[in-house]
N, C-alpha and C. Protein backbone atom coordinates (compact mmCIF):
# COMPACT_ATOMS: atom_id res chain seq x y z
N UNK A 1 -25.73 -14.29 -9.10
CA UNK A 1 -25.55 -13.12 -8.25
C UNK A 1 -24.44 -12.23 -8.81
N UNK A 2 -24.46 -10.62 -8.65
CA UNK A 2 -23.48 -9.84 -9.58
C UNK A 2 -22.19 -10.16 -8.05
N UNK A 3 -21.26 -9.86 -8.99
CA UNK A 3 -20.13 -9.94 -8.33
C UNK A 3 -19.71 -9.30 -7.62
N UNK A 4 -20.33 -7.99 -7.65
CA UNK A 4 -19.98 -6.58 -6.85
C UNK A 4 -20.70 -6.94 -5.41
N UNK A 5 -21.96 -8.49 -5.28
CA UNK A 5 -22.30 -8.26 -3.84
C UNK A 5 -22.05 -9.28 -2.94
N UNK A 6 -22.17 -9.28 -1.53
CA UNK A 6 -21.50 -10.42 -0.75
C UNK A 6 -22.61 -11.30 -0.45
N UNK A 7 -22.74 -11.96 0.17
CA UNK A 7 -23.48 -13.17 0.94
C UNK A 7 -23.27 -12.57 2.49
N UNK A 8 -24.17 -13.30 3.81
CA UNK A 8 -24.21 -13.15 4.81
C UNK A 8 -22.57 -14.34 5.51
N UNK A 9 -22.91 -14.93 4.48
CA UNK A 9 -21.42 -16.12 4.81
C UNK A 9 -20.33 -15.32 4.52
N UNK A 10 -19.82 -13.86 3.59
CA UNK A 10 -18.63 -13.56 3.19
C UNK A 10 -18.25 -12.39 4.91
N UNK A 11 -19.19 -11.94 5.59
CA UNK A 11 -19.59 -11.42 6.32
C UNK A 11 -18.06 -11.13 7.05
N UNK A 12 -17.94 -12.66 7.66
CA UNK A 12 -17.20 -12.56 8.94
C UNK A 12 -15.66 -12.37 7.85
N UNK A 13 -15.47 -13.14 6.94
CA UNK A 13 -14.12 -12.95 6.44
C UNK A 13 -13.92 -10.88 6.17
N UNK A 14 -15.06 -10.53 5.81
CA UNK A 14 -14.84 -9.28 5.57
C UNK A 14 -14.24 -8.63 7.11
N UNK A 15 -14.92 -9.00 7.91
CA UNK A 15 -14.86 -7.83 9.15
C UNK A 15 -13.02 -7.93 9.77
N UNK A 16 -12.24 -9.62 9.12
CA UNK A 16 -10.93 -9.19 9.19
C UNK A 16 -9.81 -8.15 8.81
N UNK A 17 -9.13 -8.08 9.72
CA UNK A 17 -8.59 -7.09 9.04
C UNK A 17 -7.76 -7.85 8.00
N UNK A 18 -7.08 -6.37 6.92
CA UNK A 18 -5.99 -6.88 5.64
C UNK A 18 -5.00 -6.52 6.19
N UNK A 19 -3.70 -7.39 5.78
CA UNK A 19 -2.14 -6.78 5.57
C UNK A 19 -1.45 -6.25 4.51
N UNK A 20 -1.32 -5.71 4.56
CA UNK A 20 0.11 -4.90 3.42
C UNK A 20 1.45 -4.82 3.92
N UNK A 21 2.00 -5.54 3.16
CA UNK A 21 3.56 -5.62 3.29
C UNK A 21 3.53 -4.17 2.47
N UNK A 22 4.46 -3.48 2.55
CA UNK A 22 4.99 -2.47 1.95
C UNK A 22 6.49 -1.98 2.24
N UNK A 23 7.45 -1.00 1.06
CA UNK A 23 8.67 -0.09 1.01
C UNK A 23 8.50 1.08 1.18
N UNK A 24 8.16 1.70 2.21
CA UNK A 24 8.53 2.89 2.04
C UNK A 24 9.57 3.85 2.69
N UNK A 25 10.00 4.78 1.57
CA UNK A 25 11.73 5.58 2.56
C UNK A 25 12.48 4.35 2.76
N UNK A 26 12.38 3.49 1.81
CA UNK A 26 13.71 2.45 1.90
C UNK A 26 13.40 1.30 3.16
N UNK A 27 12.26 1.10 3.87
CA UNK A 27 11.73 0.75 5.24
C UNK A 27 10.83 -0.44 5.20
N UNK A 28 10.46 -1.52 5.17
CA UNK A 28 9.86 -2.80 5.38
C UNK A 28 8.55 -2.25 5.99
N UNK A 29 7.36 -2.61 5.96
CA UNK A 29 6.15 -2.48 6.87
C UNK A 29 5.38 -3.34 6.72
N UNK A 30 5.04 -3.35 8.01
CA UNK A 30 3.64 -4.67 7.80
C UNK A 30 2.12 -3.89 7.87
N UNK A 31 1.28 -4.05 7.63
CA UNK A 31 0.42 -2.56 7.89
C UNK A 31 -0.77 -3.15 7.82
N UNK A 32 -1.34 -3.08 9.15
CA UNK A 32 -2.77 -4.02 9.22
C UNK A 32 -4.00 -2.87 9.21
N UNK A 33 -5.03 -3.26 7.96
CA UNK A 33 -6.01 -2.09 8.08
C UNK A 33 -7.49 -2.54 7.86
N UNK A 34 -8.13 -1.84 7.82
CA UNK A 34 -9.46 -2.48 7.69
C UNK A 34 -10.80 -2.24 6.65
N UNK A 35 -11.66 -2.44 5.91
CA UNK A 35 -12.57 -1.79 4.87
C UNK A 35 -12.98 -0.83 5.62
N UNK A 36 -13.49 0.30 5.10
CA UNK A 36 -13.35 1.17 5.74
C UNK A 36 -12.83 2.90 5.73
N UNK A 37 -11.87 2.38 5.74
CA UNK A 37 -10.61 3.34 6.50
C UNK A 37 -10.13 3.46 4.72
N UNK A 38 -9.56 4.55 4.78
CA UNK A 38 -8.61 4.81 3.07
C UNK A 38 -7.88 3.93 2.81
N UNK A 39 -7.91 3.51 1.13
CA UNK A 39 -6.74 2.54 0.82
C UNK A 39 -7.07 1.63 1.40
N UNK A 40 -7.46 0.89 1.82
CA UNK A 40 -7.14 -0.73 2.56
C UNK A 40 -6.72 -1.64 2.17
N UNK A 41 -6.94 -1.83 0.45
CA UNK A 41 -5.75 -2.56 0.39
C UNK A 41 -4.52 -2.53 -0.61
N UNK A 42 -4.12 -1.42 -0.17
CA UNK A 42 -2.83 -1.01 -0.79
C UNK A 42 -2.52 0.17 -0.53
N UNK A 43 -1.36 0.88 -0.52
CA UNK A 43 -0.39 2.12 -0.23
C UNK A 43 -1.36 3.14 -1.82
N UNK A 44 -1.95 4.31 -1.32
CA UNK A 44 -2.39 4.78 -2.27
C UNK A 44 -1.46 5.46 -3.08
N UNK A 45 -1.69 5.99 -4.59
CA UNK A 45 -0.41 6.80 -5.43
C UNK A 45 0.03 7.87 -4.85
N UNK A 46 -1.01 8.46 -3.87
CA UNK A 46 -0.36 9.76 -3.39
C UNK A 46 0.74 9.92 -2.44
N UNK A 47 0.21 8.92 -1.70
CA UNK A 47 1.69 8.18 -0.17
C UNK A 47 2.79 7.91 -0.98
N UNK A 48 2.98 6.91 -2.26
CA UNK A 48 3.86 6.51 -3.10
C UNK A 48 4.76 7.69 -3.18
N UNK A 49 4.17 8.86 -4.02
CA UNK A 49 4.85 9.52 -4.51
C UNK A 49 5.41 10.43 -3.58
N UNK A 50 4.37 10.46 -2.47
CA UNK A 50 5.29 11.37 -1.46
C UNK A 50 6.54 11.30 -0.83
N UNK A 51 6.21 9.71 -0.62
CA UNK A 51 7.18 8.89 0.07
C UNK A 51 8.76 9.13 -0.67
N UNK A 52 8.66 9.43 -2.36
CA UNK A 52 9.84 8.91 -3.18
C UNK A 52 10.29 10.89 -2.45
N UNK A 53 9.82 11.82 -2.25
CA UNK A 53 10.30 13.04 -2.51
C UNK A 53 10.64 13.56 -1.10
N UNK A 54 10.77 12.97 0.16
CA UNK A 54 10.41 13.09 1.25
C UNK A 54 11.85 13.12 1.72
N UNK A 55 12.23 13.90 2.74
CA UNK A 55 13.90 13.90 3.56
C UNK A 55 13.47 14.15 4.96
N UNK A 56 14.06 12.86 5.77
CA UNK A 56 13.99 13.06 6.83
C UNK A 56 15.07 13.51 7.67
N UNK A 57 15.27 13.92 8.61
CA UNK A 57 16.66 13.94 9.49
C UNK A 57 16.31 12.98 10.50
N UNK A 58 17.32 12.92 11.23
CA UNK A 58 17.57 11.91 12.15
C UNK A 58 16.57 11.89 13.63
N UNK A 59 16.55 13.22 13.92
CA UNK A 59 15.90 13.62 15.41
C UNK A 59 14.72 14.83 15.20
N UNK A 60 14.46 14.48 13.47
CA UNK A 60 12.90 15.41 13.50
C UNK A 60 12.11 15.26 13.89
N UNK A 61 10.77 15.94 14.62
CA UNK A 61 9.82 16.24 15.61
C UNK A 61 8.73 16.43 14.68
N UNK A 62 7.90 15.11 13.83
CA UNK A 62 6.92 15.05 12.81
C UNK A 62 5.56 14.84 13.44
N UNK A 63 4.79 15.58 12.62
CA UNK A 63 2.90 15.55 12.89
C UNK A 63 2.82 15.57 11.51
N UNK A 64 2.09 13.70 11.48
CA UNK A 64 1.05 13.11 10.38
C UNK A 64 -0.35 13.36 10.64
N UNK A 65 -0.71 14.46 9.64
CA UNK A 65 -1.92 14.97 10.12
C UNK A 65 -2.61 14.14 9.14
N UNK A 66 -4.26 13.51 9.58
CA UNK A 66 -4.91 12.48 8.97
C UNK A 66 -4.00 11.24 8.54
N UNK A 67 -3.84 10.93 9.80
CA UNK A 67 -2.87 9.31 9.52
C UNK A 67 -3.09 8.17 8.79
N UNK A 68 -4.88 7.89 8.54
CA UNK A 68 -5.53 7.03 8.44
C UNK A 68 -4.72 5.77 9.34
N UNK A 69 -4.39 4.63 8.40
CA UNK A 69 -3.84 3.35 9.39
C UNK A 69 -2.24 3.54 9.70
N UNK A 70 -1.22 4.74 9.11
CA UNK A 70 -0.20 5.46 9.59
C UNK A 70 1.37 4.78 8.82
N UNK A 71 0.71 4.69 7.20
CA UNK A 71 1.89 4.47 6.48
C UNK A 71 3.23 5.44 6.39
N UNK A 72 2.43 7.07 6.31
CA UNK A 72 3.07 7.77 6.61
C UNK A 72 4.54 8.03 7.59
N UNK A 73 3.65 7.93 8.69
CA UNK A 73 4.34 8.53 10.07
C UNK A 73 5.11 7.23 10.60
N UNK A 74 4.44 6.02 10.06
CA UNK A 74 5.62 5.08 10.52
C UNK A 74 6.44 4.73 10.20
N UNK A 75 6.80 4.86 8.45
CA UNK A 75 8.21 4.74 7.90
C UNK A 75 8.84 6.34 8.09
N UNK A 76 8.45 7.32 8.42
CA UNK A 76 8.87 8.67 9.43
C UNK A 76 9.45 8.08 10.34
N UNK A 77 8.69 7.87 11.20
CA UNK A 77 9.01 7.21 12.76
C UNK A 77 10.56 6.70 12.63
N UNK A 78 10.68 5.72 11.59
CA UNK A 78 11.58 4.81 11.58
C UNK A 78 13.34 5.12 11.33
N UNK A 79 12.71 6.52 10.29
CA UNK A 79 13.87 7.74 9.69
C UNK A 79 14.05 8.39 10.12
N UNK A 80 13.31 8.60 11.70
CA UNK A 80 14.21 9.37 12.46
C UNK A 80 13.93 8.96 13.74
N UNK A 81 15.37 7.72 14.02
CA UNK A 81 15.07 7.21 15.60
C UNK A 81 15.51 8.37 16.61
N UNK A 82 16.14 9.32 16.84
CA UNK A 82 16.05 10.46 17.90
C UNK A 82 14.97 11.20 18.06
N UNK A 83 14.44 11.31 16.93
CA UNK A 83 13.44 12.16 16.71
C UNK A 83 12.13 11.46 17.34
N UNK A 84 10.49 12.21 17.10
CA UNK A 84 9.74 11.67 17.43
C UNK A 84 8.14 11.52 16.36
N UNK A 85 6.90 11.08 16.07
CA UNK A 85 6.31 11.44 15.05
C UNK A 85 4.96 11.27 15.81
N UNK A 86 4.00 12.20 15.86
CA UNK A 86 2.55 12.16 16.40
C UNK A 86 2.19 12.03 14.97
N UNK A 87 0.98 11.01 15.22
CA UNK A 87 -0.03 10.77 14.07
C UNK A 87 -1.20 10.95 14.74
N UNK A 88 -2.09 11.59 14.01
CA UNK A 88 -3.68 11.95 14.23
C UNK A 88 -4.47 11.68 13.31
N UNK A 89 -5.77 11.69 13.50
CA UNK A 89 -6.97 11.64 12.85
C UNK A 89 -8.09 11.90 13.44
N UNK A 90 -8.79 12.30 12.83
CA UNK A 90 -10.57 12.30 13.32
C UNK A 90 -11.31 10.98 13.53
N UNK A 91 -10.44 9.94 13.07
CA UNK A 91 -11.25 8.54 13.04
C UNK A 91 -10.86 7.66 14.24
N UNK A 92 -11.43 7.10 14.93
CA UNK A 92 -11.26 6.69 16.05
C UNK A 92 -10.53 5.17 15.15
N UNK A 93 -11.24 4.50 14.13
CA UNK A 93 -10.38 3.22 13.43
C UNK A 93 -9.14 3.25 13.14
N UNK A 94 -8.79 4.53 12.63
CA UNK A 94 -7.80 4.77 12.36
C UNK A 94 -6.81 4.96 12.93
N UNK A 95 -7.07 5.52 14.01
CA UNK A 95 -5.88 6.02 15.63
C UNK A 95 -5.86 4.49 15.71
N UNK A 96 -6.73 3.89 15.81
CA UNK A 96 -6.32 2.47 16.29
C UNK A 96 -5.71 1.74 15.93
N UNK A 97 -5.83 1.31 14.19
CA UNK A 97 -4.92 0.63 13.79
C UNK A 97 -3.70 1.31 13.45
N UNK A 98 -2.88 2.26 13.67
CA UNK A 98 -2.29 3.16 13.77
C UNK A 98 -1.05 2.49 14.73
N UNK A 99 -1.76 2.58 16.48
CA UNK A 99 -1.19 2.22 17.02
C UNK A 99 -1.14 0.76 16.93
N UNK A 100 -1.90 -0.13 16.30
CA UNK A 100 -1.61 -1.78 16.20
C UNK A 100 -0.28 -1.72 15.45
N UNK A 101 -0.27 -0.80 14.39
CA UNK A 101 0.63 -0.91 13.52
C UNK A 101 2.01 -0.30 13.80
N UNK A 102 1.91 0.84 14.79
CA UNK A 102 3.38 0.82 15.80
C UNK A 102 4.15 -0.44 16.31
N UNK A 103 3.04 -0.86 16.94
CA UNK A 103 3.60 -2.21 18.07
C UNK A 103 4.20 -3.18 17.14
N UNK A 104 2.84 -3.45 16.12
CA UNK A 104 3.80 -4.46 15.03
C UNK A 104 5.04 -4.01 14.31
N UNK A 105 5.04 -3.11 14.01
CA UNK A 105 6.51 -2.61 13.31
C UNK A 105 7.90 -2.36 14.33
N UNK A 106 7.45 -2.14 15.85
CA UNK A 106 8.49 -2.71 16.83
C UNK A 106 9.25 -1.04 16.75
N UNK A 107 7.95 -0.20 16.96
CA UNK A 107 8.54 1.63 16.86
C UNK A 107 8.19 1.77 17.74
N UNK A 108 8.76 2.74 18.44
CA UNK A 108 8.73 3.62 19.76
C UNK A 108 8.87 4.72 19.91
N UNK A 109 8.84 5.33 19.19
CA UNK A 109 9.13 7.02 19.21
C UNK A 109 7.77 7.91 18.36
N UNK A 110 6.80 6.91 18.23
CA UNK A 110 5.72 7.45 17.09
C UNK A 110 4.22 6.95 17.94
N UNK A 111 3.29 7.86 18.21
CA UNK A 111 1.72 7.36 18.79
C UNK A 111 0.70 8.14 17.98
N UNK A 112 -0.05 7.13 17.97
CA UNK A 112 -1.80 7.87 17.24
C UNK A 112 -2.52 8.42 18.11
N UNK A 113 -3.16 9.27 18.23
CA UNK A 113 -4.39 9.75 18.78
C UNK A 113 -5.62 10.53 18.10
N UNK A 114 -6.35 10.58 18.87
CA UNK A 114 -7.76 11.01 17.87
C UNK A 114 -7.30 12.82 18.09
N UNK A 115 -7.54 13.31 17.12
CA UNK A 115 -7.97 15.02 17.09
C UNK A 115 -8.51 15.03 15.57
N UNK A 116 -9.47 15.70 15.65
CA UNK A 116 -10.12 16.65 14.63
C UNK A 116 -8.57 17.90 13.76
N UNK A 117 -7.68 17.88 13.14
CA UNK A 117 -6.81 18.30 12.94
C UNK A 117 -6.34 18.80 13.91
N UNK A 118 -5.85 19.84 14.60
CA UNK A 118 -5.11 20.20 15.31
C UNK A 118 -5.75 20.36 16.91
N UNK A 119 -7.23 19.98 17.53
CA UNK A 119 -7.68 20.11 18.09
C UNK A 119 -7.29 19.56 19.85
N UNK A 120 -6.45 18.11 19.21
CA UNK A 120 -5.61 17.74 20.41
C UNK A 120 -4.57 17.71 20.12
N UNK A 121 -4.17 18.73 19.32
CA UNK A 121 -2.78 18.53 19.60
C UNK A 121 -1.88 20.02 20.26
N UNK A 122 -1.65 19.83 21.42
CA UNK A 122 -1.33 21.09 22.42
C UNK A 122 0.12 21.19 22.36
N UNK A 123 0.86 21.68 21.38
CA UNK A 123 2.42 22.16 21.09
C UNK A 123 2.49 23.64 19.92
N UNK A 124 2.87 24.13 20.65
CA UNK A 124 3.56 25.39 19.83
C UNK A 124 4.85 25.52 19.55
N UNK A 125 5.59 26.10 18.33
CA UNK A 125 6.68 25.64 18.15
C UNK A 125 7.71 24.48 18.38
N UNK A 126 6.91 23.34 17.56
CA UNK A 126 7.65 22.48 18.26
C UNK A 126 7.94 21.14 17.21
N UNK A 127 7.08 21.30 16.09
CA UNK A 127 7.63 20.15 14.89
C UNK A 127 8.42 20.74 13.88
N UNK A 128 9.32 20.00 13.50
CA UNK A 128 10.47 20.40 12.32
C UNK A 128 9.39 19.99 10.70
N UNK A 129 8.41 19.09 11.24
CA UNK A 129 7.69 18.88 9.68
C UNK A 129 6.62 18.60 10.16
N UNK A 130 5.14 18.76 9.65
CA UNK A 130 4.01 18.62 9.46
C UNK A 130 3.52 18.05 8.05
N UNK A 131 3.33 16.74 8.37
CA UNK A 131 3.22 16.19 6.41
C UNK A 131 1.19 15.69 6.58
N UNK A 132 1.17 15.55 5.35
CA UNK A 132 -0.44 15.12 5.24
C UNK A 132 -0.56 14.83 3.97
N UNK A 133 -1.62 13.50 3.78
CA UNK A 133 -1.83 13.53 2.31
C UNK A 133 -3.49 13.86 2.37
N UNK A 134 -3.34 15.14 1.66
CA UNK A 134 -4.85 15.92 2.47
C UNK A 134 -5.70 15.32 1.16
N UNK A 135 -7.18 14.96 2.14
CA UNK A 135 -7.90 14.63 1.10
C UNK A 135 -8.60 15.57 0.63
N UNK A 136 -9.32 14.38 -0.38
CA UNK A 136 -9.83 15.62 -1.87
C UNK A 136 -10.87 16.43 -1.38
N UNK A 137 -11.56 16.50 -0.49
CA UNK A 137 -12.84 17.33 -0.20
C UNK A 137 -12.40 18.33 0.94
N UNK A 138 -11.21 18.49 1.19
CA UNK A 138 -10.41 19.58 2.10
C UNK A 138 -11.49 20.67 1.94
N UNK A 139 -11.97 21.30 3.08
CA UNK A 139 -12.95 22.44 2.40
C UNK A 139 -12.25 23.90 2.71
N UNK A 140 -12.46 25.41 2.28
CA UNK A 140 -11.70 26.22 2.24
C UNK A 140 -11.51 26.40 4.01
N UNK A 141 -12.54 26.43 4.83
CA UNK A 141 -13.10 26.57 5.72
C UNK A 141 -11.94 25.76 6.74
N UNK A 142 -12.00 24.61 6.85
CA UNK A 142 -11.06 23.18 7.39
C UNK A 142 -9.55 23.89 7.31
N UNK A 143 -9.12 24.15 5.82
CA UNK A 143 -8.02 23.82 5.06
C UNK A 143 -7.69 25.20 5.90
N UNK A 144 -8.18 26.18 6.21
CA UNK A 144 -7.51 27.97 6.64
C UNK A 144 -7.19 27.41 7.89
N UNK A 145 -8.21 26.91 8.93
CA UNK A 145 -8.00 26.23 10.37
C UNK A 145 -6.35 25.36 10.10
N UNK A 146 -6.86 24.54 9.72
CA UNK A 146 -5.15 23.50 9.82
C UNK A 146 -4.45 24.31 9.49
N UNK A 147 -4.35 25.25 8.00
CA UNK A 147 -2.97 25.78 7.81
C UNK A 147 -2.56 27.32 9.12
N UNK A 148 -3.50 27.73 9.71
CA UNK A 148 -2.99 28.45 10.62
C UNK A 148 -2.62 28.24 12.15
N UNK A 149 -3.31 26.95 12.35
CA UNK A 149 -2.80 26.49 14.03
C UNK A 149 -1.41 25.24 13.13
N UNK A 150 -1.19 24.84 11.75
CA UNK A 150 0.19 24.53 12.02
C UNK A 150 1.42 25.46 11.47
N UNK A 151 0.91 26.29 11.25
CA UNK A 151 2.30 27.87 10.86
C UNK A 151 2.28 27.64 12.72
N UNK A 152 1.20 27.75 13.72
CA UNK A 152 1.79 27.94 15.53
C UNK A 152 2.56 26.81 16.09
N UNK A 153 2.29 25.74 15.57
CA UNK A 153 2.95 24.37 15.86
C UNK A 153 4.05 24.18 15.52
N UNK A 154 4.50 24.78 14.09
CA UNK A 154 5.83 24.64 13.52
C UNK A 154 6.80 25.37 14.69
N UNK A 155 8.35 25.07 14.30
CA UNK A 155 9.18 25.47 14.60
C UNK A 155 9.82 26.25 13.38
N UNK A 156 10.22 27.82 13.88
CA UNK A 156 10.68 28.77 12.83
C UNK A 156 11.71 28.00 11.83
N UNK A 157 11.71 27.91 10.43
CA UNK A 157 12.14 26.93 9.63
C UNK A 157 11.62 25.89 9.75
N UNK A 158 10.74 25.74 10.25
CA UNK A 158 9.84 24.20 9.84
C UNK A 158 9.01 24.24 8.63
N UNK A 159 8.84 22.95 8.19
CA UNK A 159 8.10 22.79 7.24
C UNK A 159 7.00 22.12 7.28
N UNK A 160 6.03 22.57 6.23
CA UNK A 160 4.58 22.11 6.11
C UNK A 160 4.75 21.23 4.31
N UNK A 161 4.90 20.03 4.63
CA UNK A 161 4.43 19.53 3.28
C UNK A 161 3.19 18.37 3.11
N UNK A 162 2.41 18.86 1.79
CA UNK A 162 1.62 18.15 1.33
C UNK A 162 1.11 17.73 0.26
N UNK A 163 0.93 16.63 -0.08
CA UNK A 163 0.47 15.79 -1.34
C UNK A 163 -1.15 15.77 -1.34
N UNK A 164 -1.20 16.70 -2.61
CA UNK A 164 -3.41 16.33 -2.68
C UNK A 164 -3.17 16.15 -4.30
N UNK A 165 -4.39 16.30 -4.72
CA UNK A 165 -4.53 15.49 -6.21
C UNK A 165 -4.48 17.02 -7.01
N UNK A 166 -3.94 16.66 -7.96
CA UNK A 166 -3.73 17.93 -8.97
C UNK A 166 -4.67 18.97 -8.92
N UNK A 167 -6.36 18.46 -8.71
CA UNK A 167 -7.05 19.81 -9.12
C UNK A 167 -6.97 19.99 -7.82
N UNK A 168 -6.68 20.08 -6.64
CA UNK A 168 -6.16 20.71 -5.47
C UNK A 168 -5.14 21.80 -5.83
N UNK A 169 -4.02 22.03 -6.19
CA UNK A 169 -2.52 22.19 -6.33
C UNK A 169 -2.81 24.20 -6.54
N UNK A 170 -3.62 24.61 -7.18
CA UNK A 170 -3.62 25.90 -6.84
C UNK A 170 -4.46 26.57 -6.05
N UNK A 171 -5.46 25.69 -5.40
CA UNK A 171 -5.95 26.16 -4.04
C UNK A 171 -4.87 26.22 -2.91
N UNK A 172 -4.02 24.77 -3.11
CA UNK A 172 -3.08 24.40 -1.57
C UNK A 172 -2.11 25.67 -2.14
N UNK A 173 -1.64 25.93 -3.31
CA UNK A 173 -0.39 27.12 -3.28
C UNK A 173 -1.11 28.54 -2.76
N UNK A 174 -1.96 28.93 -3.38
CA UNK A 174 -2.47 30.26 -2.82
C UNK A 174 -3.08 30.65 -1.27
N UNK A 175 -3.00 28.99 -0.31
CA UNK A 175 -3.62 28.92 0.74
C UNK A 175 -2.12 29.23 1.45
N UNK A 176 -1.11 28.36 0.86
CA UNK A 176 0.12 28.42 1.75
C UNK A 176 0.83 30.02 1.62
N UNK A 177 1.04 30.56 0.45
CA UNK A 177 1.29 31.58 0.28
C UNK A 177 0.98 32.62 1.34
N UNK A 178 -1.03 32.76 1.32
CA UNK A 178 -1.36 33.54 2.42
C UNK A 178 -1.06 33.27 3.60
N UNK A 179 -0.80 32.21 3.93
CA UNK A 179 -0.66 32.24 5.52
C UNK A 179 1.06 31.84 5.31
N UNK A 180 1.75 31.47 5.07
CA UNK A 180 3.57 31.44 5.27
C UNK A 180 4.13 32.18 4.09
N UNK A 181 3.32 32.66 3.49
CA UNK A 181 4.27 33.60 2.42
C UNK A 181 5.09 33.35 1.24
N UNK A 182 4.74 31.95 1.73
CA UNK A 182 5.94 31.23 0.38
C UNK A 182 5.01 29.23 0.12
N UNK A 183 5.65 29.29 -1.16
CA UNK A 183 5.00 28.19 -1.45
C UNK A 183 6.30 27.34 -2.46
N UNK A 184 6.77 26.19 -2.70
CA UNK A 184 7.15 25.72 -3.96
C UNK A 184 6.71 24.12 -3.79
N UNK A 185 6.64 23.96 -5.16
CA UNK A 185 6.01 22.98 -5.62
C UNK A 185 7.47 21.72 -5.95
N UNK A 186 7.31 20.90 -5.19
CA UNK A 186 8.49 19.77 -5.00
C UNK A 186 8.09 18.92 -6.21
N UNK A 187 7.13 18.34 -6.73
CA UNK A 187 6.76 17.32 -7.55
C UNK A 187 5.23 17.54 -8.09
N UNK A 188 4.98 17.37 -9.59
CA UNK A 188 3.88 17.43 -9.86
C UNK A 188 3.85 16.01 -10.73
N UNK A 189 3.17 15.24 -10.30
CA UNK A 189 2.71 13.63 -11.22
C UNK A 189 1.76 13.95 -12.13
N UNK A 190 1.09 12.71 -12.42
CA UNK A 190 -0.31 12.66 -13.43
C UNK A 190 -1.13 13.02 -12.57
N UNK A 191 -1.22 12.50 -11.10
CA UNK A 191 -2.36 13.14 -9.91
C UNK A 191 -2.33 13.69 -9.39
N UNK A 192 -1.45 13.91 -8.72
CA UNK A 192 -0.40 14.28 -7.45
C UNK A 192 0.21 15.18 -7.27
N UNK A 193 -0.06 16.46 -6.52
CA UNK A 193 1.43 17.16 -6.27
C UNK A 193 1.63 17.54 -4.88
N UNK A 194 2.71 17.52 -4.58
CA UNK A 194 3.53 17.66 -3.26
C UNK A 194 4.06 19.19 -3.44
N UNK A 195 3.59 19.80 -2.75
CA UNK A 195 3.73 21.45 -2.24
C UNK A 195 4.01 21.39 -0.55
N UNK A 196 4.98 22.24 -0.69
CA UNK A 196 5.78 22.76 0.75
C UNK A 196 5.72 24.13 1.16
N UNK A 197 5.74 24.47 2.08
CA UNK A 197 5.74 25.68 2.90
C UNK A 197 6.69 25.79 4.04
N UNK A 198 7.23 26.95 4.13
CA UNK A 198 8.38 27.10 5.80
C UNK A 198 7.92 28.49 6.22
N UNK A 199 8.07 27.81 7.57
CA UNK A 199 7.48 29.34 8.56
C UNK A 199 9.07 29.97 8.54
C-alpha cells in the first residue's frame, strides 16, 4: 500500500486532535489543533516570522483576524495582560479550538468567535492593532472589504499589520496605501513579508 494512504483502522487515531508545544513572543504554548484547519502540525513560517517582528504594549486592544487554532492572538493575549485580544474566523473548527486553546493556556483577556472578517465584529474605533497572517488566495474583492471596515475599527494611530507570502507584498502595499495612505514594509524573508499600515 503507498504510504500517502490510510486504512479504516488509522481512522480514529486521525480524528484526534495534535499538540504543539510552541515559543512565541518569548511565551510557552500548548496548542491543540486538528487535520484540517492550517498548519496542524506545526507553527507555520509566516506566524514564525511575524511573531520575531511584532511589539506589543501592555493594555493593547488586538483583532486576530483569521485566527485559525489562535497561535497568534494567544501569545498577544499573553503580552498584553491589561489589554484585551478578539480572535475570529470564518471556520466554526477553528473558533473552537481557539477557545480550547485559551482555557488551556490559562488566558483571560482573549475569545474566538465565528465572523466572516469583520462581519461580527461590532466596534469602531477601538483596536490599537489588527494583525493577520492573510492567506494566499486573499481575493481583491475580500481584501478592499477587510481593509476598509478595519481603517473603522482601528483607533486613530492604530495599526494594521500583516504577513502574506512574497508574491502578495505589492498587492497588500498598494491596497494599504489606497485606503490609509501609507504603507512600510517591516520585514521581507525568502516567503514572507510583514507590511504595516496606521490610520
Amino acid at each position: 500500500m503507498r504510504r500517502d494512504m490510510f486504512t479504516k483502522k488509522d481512522i480514529p487515531r486521525l480524528k484526534q486532535d495534535l499538540t504543539i508545544q510552541t515559543n512565541l513572543l518569548g511565551i510557552d504554548l500548548t496548542l491543540k489543533t486538528r487535520w484540517g484547519v492550517f498548519s496542524p502540525r506545526s507553527i507555520d513560517d509566516g506566524t514564525e516570522l511575524f511573531m520575531k517582528h511584532l511589539r506589543i504594549s501592555n493594555d493593547d486592544k488586538c483583532l486576530d483576524l483569521g485566527c485559525g487554532y489562535g497561535p497568534i492572538g494567544l501569545a498577544v493575549a499573553k503580552s498584553c495582560p491589561q489589554g484585551e485580544v478578539h480572535m475570529v474566523d470564518k471556520d466554526f473548527v477553528a473558533v473552537e479550538l481557539s477557545n480550547i486553546n485559551v482555557k488551556l493556556n490559562h488566558i483571560n483577556n482573549a475569545q474566538a468567535y465565528l465572523s466572516n472578517a469583520f462581519l461580527s465584529v461590532n466596534k469602531t474605533n477601538y483596536f490599537d492593532k489588527i494583525l493577520s497572517n492573510v492567506p494566499a488566495k486573499v481575493g481583491r474583492e475580500q481584501l478592499s472589504i477587510i481593509l476598509y471596515d478595519a481603517y473603522d475599527a482601528l483607533k486613530p494611530n492604530g495599526k494594521i499589520m500583516f504577513v502574506s507570502i512574497n508574491g502578495l507584498r505589492h498587492f497588500i502595499k498598494d491596497n494599504f496605501k489606497s485606503v490609509f495612505g501609507n504603507y512600510k514594509k517591516l520585514k521581507q524573508g525568502q516567503k514572507y513579508t510583514i507590511s504595516q499600515a496606521i490610520k
